[in-house]
Protein backbone atom coordinates (compact mmCIF):
# COMPACT_ATOMS: atom_id res chain seq x y z
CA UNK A 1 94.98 75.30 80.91
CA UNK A 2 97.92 77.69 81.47
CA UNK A 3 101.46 76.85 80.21
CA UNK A 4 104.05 75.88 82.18
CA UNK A 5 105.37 79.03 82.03
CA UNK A 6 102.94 80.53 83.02
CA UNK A 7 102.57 78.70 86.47
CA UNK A 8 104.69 80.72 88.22
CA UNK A 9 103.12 84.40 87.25
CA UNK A 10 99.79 82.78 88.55
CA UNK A 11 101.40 81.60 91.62
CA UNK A 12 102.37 85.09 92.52
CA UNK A 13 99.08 87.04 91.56
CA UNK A 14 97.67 84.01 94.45
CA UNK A 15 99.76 85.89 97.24
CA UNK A 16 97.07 87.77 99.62
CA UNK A 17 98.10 91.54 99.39
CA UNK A 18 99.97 91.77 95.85
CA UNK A 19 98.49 94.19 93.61
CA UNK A 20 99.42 95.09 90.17
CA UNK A 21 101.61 97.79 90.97
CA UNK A 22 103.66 95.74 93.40
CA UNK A 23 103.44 92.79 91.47
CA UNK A 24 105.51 94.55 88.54
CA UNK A 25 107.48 96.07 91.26
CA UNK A 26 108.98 92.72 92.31
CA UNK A 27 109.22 91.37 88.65
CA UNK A 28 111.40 94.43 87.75
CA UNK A 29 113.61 93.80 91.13
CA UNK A 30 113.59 89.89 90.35
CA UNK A 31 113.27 89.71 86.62
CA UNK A 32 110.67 86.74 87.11
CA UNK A 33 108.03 85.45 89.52
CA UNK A 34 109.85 81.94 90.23
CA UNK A 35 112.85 83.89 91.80
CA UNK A 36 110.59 85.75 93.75
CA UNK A 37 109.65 82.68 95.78
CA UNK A 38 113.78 81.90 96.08
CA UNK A 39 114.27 85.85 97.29
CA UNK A 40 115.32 86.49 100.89
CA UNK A 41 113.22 88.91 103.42
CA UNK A 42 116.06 91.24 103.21
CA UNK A 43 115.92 90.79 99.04
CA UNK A 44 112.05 91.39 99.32
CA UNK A 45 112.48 94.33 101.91
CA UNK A 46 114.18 96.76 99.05
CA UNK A 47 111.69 96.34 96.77
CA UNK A 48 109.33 99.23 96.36
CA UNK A 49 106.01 98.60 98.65
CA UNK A 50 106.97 95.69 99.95
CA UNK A 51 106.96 95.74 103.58
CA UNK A 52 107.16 93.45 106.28
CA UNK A 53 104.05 91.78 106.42
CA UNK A 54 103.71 91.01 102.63
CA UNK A 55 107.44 89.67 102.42
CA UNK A 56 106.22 87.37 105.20
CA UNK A 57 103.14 86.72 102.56
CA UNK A 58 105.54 85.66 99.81
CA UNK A 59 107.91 83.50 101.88
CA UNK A 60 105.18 81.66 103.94
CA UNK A 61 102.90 81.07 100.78
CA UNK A 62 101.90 77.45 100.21
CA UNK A 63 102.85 77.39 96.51
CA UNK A 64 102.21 73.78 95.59
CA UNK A 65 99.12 73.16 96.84
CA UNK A 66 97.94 76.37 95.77
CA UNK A 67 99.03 76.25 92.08
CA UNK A 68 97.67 72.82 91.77
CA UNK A 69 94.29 73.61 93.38
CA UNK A 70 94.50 77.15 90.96
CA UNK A 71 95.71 75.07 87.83
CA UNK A 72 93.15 72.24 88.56
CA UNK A 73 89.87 74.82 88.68
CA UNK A 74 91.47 76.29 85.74
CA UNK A 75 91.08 73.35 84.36
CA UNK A 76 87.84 72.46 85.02
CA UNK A 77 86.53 75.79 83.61
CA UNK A 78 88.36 75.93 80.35
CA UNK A 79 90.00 78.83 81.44
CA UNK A 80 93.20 79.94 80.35
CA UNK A 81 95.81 82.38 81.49
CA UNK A 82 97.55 85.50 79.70
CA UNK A 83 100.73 87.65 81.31
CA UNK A 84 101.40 90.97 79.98
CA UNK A 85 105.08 89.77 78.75
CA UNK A 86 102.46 87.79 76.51
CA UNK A 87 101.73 88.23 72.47
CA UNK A 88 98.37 87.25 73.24
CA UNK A 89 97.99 90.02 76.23
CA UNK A 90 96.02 92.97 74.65
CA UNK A 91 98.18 95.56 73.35
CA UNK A 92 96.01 98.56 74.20
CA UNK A 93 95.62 97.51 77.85
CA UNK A 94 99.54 97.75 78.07
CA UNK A 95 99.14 101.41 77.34
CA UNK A 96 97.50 102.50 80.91
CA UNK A 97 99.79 103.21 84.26
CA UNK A 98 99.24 99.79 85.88
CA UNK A 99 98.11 96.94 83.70
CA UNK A 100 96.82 93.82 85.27
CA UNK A 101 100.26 91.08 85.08
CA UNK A 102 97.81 88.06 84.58
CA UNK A 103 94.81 87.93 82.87
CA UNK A 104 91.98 84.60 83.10
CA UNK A 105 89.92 84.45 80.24
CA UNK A 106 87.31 82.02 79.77
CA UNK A 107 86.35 82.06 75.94
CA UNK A 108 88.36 84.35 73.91
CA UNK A 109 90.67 87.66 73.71
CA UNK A 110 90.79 88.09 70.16
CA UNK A 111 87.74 90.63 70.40
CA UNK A 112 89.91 92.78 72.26
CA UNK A 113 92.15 93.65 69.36
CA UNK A 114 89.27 95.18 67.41
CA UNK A 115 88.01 98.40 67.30
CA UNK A 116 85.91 98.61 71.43
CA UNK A 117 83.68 100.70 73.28
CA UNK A 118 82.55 100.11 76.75
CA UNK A 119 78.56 100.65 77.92
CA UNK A 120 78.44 101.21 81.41
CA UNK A 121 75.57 102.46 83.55
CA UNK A 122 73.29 101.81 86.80
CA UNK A 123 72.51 98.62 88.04
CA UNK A 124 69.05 99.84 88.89
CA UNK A 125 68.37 101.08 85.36
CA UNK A 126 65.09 102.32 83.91
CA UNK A 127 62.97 100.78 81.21
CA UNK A 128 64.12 103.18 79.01
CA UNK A 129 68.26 102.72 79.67
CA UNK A 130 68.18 99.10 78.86
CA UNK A 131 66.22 99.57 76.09
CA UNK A 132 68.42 102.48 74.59
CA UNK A 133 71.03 100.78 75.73
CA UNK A 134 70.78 97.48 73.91
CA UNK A 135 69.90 99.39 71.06
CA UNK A 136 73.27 101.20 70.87
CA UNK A 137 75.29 98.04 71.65
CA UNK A 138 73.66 96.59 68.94
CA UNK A 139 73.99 99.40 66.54
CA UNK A 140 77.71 99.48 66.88
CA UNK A 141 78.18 95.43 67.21
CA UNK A 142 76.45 95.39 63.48
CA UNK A 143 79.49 97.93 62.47
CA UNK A 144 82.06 95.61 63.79
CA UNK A 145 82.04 97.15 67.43
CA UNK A 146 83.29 95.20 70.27
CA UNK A 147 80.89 95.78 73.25
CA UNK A 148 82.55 95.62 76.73
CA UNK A 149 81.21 95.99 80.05
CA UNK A 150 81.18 94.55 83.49
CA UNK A 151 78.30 91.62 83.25
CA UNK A 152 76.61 94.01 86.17
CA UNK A 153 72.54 94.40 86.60
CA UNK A 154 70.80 96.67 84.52
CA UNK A 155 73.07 98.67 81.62
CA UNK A 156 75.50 96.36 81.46
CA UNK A 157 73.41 92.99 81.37
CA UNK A 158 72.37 94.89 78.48
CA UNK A 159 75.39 96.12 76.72
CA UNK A 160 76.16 92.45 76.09
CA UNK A 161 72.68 91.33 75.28
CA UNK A 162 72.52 93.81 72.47
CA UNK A 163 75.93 93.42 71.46
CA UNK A 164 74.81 89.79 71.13
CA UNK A 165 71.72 90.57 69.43
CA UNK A 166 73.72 93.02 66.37
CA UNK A 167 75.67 89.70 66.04
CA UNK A 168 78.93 91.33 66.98
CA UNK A 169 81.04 90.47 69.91
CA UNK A 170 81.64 91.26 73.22
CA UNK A 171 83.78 90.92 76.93
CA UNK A 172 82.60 90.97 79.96
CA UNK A 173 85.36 92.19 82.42
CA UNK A 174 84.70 91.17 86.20
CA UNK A 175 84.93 91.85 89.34
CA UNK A 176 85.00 88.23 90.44
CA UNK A 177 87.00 85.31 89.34
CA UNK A 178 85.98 84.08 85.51
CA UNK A 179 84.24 80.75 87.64
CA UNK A 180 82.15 82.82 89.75
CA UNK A 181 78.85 83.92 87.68
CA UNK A 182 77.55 86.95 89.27
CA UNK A 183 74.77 88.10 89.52
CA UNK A 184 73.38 84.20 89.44
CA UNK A 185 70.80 85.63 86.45
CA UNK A 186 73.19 85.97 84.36
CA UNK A 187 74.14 82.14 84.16
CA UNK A 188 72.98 81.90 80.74
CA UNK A 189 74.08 85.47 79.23
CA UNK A 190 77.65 84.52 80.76
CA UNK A 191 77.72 81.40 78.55
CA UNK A 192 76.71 83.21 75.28
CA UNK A 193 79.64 85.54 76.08
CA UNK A 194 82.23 83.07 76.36
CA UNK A 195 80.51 81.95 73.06
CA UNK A 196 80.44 85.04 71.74
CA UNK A 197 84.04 86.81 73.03
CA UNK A 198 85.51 86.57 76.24
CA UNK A 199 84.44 86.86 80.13
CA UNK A 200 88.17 88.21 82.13
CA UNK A 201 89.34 89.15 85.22
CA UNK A 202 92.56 89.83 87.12
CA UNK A 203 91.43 87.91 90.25
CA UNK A 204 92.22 84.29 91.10
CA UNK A 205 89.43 81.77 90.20
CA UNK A 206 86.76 81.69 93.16
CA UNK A 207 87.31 85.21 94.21
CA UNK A 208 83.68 86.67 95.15
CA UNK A 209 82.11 89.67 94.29
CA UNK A 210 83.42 91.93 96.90
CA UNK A 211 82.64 95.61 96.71
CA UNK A 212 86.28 96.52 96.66
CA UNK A 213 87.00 94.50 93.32
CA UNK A 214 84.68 96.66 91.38
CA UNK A 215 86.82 99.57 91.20
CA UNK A 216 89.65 97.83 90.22
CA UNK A 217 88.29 95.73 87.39
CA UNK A 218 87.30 99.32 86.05
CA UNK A 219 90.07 100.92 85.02
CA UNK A 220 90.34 97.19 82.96
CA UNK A 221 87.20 98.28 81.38
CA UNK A 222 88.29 101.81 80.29
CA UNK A 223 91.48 100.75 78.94
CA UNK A 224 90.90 98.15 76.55
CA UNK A 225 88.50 100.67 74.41
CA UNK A 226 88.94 103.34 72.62
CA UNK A 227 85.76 105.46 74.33
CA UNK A 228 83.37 105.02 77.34
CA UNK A 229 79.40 105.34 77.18
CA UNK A 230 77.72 106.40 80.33
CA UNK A 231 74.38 105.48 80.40
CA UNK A 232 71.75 106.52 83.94
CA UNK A 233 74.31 107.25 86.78
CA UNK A 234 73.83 108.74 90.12
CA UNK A 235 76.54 110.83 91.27
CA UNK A 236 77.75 108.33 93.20
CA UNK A 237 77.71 105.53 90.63
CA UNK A 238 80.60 103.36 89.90
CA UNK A 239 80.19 103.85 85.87
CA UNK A 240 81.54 107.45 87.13
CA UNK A 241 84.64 106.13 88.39
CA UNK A 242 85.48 104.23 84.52
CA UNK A 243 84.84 107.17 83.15
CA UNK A 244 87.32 109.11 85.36
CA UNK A 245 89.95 106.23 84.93
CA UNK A 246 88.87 106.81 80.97
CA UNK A 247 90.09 110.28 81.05
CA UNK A 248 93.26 109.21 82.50
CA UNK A 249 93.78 106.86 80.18
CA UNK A 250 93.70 108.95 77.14
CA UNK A 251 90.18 107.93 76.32
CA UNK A 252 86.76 109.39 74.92
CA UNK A 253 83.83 110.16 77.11
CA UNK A 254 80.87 110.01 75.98
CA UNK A 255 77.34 110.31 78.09
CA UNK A 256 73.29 109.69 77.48
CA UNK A 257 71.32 112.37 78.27
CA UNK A 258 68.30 111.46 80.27
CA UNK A 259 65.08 112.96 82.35
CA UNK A 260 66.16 115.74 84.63
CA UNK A 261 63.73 114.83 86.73
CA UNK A 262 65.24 111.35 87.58
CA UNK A 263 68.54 110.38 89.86
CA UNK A 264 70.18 108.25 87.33
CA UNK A 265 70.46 111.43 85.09
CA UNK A 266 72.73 113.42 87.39
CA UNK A 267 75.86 111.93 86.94
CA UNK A 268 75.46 111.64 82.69
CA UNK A 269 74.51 115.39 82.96
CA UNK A 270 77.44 115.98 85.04
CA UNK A 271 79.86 114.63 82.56
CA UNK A 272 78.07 116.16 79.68
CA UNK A 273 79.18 119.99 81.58
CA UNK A 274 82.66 118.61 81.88
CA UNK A 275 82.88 117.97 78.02
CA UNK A 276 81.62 114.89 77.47
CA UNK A 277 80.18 113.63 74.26
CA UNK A 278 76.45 113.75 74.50
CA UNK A 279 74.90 110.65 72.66
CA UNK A 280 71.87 109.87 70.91
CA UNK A 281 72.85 107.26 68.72
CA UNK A 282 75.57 105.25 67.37
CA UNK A 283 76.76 107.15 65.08
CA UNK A 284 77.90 109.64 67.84
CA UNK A 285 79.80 107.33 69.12
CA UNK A 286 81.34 106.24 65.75
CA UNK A 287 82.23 109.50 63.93
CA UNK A 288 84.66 109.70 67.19
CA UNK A 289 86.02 106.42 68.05
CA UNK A 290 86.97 105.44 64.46
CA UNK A 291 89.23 108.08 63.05
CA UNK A 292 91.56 107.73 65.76
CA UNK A 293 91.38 103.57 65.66
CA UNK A 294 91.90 103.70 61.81
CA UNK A 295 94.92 105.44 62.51
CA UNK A 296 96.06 102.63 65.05
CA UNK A 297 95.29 100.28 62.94
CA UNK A 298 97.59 101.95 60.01
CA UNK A 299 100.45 102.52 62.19
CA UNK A 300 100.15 98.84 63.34
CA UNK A 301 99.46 97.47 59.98
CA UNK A 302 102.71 98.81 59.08
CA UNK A 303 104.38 97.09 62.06
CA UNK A 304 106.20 94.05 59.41
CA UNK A 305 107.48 96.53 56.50
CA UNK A 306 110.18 98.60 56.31
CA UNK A 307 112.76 98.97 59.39
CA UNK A 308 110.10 97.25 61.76
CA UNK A 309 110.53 93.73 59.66
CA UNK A 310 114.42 93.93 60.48
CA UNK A 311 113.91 93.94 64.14
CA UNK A 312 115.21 91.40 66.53
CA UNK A 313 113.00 89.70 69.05
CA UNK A 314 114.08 91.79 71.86
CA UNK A 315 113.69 95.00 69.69
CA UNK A 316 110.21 93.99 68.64
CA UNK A 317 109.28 93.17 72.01
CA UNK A 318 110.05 96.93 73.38
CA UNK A 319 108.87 98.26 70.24
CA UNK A 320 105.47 96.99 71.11
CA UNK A 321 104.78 98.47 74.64
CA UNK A 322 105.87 101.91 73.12
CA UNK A 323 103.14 104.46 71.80
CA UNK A 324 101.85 107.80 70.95
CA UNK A 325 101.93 108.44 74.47
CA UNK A 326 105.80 109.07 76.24
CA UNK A 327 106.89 106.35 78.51
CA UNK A 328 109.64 106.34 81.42
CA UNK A 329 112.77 104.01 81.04
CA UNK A 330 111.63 102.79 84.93
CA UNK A 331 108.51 101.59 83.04
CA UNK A 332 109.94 99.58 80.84
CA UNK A 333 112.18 98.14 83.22
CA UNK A 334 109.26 96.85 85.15
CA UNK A 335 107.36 94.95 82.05
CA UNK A 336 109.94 93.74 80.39
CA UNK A 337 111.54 92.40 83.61
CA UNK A 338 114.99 92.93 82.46
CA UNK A 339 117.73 94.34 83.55
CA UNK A 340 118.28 98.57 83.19
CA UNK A 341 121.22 98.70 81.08
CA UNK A 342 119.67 95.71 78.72
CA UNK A 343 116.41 97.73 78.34
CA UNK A 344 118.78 100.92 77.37
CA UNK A 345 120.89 98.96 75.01
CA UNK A 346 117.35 97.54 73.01
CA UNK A 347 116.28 101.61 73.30
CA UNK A 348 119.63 102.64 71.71
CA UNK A 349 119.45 100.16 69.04
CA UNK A 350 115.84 101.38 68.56
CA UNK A 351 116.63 104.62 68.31
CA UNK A 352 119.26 104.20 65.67
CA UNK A 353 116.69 102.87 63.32
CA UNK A 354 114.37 105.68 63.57
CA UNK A 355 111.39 104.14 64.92
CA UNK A 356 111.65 105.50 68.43
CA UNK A 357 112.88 109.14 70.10
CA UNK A 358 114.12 109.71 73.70
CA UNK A 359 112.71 112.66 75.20
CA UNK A 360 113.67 114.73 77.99
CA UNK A 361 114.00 112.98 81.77
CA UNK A 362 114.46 109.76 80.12
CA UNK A 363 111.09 109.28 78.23
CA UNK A 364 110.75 106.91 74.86
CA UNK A 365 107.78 107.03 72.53
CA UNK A 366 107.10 106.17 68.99
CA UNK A 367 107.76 108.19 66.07
């Protein structure tokens, strides 16, 4: 059941038309979803992407009956809610352009701060796929691996059954809400995984399976791992699009070779020619994912000694969504929700201590 604080950040990812983008849009305007349902149509009108017709979404929005009905189902499901201005949102999802503001999980998120690969692939796998497949998932689950994938037909099914299998853990990210079990096979695999780890999503509970949610929920997949395994996909396969959002995200590629005589191998092939990782085992997978995670895993290890331990809340708070990677002041404006010249005072003070640098055009990262 979600806090109360929470209510309100559910409330507004209920609003038909409101994606993440101009979600954090209008929590960087409004510094908080509850005053977003208080703003005027000429208030909502200057925010960025915000036009007529969704202002008239926000201000018309039954928000009562709504939250109730959302909060009841909820509920019902054991499903709880996580906003990225959360401790318990993951920390590695925070590093891609537009991270999903709330997140329902049914079972667990704690999987997601381990060391994860995704296993994505064709719905209408071979024999052979799922069989390699759930052999590699269960390979890298039995080194500690956290399996995720989409809960799909074929490679994904099983990613998580093998994952299951190596006794490790995994999370199943759809492209439905976490109430909606889809395809209807996988009843029973979708309770071992909320057993197991965690089944998300960004959509409201009872959203369907529409074909436009897919592609959304993937760049989810892609950036809560470190790498991506392509396994049989067609060159017009969705497993090509998380790979693509991978690559944007700062992630490792990595792709199964298969028959050249077969569809499904065209797409793998294709991203083996554009440098991806070819892999024949788990090991390939590990001797590139974990070098870079151990490193993570130092530099956040040393998060509570030395200057880092003196921090205030506010400090820690910005300290957190910063990494390797530069990040615009505008950014940070948007998820901390606060106002410009608070987020530059918390970057000053940072930068005093040493642990951050401002470069050029107003970009932060860690040092």
């Amino acid at each position: 059941m979600a806090v109360e604080d929470n209510r309100y950040w559910i409330a507004l990812n209920l609003v038909p038309g409101i994606g993440s983008v101009s979600y954090r849009n209008l929590i960087g305007v409004f510094h908080g979803p509850r005053q977003v349902f208080k703003a005027s149509p000429k208030g909502l009108g200057k925010v960025e992407g915000i036009g007529p017709k969704l202002a008239e979404a926000i201000l018309s929005f039954p928000l009562e009956k709504r939250l109730r009905d959302e909060l009841r189902l909820m509920d019902r499901y054991g499903v709880s809610a996580v906003t990225y201005r959360e401790p318990g949102y993951p920390r590695i999802l925070l590093e891609i352009f537009d991270p999903p503001p709330v997140l329902y999980v049914r079972g667990s998120l704690e999987a997601a701060g381990s060391t994860a690969v995704a296993i994505v692939g064709s719905r209408r796998a071979t024999a052979q796929g799922r069989a390699f497949t759930e052999q590699l998932a269960r390979d890298l689950a039995a080194q500690g691996v956290t399996v995720v994938s989409g809960m799909a037909r074929g490679i994904d099914s099983a990613a998580h059954r093998g994952a299951l299998l190596g006794g490790g853990k995994t999370l199943a990210v759809l492209g439905c809400g976490v109430d909606v079990v889809y395809p209807a096979e996988n009843r029973g695999l979708m309770r071992e995984i909320v057993e197991r780890g965690g089944v998300i999503s960004e959509f409201p509970m009872g959203t369907g399976p529409l074909p436009g949610n897919f592609p959304r929920r993937n760049r989810i997949i892609s950036g809560l791992v470190a790498g991506v395994v392509v396994v049989e996909a067609n060159f017009r396969s969705g497993s090509l699009i998380t790979a693509d959002y991978a690559l944007e995200q700062g992630r490792e590629v990595f792709a199964v070779p298969g028959s050249v005589r077969l569809p499904h191998s065209r797409g793998t092939h294709r991203l083996i020619k554009q440098g991806a990782k070819l892999v024949e085992r788990a090991e390939d997978v590990l001797e590139e994912i974990l070098p870079r995670w151990q490193h993570r895993d130092r530099k956040e290890g040393n998060e509570e000694i030395g200057p880092v331990s003196t921090l205030t809340d506010e400090e820690r708070f910005v300290y957190g969504l910063l990494g390797d990677e530069p990040l615009h002041i505008d950014h940070l404006v948007i998820r901390t929700g606060w106002q410009a010249n608070r987020v530059s005072r918390v970057l000053l003070d940072l930068e005093l201590t040493g642990l951050i640098s401002q470069l050029p055009g107003k970009r932060f990262v860690r040092v």
